[in-house]
PDB file of N, CA and C in Angstrom:
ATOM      1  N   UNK A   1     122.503 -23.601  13.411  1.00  0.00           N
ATOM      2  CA  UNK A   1     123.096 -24.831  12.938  1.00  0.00           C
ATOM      3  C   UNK A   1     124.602 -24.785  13.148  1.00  0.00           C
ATOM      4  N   UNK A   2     125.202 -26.050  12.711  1.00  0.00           N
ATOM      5  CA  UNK A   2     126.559 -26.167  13.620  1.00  0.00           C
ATOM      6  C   UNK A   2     127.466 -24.933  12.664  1.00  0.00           C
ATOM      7  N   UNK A   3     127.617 -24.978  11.382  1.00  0.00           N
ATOM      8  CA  UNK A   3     128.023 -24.293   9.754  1.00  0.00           C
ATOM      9  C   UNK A   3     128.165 -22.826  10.023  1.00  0.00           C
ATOM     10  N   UNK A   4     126.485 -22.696  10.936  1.00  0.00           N
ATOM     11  CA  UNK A   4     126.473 -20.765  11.284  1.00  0.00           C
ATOM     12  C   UNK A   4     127.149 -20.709  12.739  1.00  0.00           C
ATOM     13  N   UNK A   5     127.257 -21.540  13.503  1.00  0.00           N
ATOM     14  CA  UNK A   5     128.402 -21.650  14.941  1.00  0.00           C
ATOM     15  C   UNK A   5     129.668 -21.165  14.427  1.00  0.00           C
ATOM     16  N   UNK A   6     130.383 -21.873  13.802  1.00  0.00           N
ATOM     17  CA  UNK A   6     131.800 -22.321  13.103  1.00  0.00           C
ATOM     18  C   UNK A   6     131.934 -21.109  12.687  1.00  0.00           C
ATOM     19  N   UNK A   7     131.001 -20.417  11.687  1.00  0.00           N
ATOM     20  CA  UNK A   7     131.295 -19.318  10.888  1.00  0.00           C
ATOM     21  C   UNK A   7     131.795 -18.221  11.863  1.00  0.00           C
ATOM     22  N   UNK A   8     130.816 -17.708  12.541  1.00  0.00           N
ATOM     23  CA  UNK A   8     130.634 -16.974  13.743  1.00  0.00           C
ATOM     24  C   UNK A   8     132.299 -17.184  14.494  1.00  0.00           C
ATOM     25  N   UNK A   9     132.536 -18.342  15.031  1.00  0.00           N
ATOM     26  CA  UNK A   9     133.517 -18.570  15.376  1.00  0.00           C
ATOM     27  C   UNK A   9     135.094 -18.007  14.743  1.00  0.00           C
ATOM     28  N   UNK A  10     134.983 -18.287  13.350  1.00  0.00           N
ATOM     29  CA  UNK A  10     135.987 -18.109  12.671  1.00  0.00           C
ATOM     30  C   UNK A  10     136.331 -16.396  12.573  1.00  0.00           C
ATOM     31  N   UNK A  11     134.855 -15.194  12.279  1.00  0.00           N
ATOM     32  CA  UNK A  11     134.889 -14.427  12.138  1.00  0.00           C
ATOM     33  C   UNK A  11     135.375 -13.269  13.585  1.00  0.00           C
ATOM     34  N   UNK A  12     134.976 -14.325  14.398  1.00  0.00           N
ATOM     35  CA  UNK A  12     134.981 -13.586  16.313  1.00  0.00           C
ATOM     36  C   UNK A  12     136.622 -13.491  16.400  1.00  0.00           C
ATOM     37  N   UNK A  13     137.780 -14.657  16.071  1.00  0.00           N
ATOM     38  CA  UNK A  13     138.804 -14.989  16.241  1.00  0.00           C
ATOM     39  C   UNK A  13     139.466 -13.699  15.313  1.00  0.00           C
ATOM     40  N   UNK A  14     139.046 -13.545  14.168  1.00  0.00           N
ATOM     41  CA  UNK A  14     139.727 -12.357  13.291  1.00  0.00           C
ATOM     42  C   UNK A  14     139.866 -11.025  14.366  1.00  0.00           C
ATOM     43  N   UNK A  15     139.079 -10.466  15.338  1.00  0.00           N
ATOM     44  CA  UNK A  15     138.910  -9.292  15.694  1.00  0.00           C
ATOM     45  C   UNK A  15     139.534  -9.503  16.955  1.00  0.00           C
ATOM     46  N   UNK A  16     140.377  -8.001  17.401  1.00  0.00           N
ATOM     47  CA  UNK A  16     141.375  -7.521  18.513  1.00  0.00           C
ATOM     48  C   UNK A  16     141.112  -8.259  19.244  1.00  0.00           C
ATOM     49  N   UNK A  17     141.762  -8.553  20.995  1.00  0.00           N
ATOM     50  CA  UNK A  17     141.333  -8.915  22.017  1.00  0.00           C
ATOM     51  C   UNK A  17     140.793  -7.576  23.191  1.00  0.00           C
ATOM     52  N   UNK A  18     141.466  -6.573  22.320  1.00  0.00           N
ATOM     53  CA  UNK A  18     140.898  -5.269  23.481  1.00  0.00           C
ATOM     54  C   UNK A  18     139.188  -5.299  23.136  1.00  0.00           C
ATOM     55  N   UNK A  19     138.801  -5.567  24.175  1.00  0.00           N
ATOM     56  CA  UNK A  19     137.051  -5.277  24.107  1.00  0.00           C
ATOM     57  C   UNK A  19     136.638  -4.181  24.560  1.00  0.00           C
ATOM     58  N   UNK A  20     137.356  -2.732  24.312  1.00  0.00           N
ATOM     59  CA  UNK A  20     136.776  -1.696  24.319  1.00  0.00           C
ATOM     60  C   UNK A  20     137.147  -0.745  22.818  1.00  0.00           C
ATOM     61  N   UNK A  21     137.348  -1.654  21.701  1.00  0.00           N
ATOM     62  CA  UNK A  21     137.725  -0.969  20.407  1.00  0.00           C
ATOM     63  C   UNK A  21     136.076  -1.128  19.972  1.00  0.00           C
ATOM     64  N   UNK A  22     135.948   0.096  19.300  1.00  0.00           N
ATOM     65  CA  UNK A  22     134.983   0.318  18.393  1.00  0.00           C
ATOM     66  C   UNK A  22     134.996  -0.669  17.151  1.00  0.00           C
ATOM     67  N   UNK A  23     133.465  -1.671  17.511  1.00  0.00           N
ATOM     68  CA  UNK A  23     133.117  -2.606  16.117  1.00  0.00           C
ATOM     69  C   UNK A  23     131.486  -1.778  16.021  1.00  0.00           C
ATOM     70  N   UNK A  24     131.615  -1.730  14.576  1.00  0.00           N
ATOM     71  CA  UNK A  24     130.300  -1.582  13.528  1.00  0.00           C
ATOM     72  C   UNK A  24     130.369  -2.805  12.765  1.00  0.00           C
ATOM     73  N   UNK A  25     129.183  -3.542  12.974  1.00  0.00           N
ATOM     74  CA  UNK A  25     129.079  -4.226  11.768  1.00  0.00           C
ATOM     75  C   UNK A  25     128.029  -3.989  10.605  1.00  0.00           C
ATOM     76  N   UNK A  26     128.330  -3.257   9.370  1.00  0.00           N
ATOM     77  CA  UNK A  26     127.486  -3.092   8.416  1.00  0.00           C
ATOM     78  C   UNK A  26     126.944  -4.279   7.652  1.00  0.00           C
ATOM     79  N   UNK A  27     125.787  -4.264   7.219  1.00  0.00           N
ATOM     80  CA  UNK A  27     124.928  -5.245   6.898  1.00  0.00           C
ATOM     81  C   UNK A  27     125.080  -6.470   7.855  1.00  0.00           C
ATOM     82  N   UNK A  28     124.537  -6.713   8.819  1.00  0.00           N
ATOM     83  CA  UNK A  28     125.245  -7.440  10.044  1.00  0.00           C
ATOM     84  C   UNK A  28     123.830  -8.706  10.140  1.00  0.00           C
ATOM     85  N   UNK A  29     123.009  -8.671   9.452  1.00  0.00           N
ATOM     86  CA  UNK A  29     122.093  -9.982   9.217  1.00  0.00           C
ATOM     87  C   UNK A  29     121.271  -9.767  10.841  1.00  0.00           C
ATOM     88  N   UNK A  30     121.216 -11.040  11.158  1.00  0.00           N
ATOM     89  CA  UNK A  30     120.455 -11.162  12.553  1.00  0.00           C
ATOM     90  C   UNK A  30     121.206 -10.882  13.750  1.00  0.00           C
ATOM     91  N   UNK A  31     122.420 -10.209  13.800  1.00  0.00           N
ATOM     92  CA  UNK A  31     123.099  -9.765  14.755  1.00  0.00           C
ATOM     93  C   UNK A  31     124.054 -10.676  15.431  1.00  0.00           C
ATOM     94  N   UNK A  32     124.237 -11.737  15.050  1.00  0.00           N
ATOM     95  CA  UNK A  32     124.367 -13.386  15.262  1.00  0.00           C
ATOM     96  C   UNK A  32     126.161 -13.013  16.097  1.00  0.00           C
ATOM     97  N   UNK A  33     126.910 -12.164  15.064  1.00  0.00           N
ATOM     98  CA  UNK A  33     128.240 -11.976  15.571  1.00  0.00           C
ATOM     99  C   UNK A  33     128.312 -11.179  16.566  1.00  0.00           C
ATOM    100  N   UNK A  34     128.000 -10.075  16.390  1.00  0.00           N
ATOM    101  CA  UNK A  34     127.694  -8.804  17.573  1.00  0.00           C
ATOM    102  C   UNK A  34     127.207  -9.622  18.669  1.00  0.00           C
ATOM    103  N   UNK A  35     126.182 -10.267  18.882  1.00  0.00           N
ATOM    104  CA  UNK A  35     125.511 -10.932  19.582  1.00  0.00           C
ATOM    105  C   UNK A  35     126.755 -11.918  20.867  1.00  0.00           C
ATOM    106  N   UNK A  36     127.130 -12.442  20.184  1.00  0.00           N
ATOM    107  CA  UNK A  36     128.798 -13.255  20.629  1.00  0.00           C
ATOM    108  C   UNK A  36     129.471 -12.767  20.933  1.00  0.00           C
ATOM    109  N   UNK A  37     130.036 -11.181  20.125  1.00  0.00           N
ATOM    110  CA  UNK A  37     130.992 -10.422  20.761  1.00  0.00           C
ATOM    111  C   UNK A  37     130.479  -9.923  21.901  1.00  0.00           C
ATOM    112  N   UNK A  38     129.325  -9.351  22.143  1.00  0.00           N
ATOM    113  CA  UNK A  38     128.683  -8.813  23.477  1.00  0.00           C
ATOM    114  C   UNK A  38     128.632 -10.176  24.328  1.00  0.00           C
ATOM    115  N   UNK A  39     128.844 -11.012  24.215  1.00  0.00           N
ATOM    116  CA  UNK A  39     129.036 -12.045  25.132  1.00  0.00           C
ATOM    117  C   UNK A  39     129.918 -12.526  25.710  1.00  0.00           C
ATOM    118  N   UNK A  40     131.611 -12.336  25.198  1.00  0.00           N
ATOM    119  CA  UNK A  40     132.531 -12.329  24.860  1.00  0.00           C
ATOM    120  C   UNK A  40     133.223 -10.980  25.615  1.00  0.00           C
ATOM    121  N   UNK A  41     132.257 -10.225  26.161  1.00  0.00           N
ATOM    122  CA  UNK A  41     132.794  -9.162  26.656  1.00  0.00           C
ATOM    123  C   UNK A  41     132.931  -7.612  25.879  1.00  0.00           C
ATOM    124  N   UNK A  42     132.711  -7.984  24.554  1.00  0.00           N
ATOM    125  CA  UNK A  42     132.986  -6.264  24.101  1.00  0.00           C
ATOM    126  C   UNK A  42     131.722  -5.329  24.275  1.00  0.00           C
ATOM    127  N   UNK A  43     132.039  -4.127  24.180  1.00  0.00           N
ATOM    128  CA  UNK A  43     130.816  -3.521  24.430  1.00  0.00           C
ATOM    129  C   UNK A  43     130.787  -1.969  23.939  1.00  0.00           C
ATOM    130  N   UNK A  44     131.609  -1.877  23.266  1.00  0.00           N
ATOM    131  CA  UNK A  44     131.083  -0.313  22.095  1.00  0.00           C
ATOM    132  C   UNK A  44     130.894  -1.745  20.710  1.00  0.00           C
ATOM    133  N   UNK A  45     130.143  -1.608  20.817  1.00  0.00           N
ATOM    134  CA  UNK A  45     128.947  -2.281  18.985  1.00  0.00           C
ATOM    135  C   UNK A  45     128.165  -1.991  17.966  1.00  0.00           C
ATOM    136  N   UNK A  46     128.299  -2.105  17.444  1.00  0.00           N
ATOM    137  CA  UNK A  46     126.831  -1.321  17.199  1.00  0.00           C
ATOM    138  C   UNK A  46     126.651  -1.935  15.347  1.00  0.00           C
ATOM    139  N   UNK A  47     125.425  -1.848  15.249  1.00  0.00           N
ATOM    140  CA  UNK A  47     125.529  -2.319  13.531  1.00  0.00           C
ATOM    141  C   UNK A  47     124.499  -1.518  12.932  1.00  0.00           C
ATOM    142  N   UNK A  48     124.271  -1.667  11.656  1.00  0.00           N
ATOM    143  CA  UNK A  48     122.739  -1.737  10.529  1.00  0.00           C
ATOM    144  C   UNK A  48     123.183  -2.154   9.305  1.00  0.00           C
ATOM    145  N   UNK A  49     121.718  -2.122   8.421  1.00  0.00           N
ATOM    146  CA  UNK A  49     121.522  -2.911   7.533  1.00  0.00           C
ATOM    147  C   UNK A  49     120.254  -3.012   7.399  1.00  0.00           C
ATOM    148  N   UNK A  50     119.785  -3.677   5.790  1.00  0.00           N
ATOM    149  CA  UNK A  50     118.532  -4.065   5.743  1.00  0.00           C
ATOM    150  C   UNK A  50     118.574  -5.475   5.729  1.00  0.00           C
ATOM    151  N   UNK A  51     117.507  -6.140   6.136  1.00  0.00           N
ATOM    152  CA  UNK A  51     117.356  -7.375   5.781  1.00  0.00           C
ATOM    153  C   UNK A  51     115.704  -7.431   4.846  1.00  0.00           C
ATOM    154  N   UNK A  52     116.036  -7.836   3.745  1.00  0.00           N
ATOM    155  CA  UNK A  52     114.898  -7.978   3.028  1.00  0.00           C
ATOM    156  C   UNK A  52     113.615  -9.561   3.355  1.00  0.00           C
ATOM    157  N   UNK A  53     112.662  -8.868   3.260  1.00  0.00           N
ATOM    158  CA  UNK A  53     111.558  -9.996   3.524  1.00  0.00           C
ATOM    159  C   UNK A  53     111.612 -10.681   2.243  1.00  0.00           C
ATOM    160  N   UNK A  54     111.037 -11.693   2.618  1.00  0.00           N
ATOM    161  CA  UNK A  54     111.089 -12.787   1.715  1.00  0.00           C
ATOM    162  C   UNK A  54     109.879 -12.467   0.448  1.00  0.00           C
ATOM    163  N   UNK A  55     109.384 -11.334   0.384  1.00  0.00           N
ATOM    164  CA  UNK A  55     107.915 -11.287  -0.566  1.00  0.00           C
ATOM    165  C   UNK A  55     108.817  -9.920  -1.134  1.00  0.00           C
ATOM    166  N   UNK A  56     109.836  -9.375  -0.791  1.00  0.00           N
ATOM    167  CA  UNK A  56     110.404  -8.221  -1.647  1.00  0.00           C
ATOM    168  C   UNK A  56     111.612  -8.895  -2.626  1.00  0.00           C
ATOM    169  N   UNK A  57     112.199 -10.059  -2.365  1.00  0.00           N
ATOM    170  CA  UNK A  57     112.766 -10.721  -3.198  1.00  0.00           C
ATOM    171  C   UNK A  57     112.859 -11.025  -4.428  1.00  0.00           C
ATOM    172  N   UNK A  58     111.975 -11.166  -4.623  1.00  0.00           N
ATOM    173  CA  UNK A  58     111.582 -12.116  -6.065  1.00  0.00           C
ATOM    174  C   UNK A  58     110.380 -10.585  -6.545  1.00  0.00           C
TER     175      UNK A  58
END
């Protein structure tokens, strides 16, 4: 959706322009940013995290 574009956007603009600095993103969801930055050209990345299912929630 346009809200998770924008976000993404806002968060990509915070980080260096050298695309060979080391990004981790911890708890990094569906990879959505990493995903952009590897598109964007960077390429040491790397993340984890859990993402909980929807039946461990509640």
């Amino acid at each position: 959706n346009k809200i998770t574009i924008l976000r993404i956007q806002k968060i990509v603009e915070l980080i260096p322009a050298d695309r060979g600095i080391k990004i981790f993103s911890l708890g990094f969801g569906y990879g959505h940013v990493l995903l952009e930055l590897a598109n964007r050209g960077y390429t040491n990345l790397g993340g984890g995290g859990h993402i909980q299912r929807s039946s461990e929630r509640y």
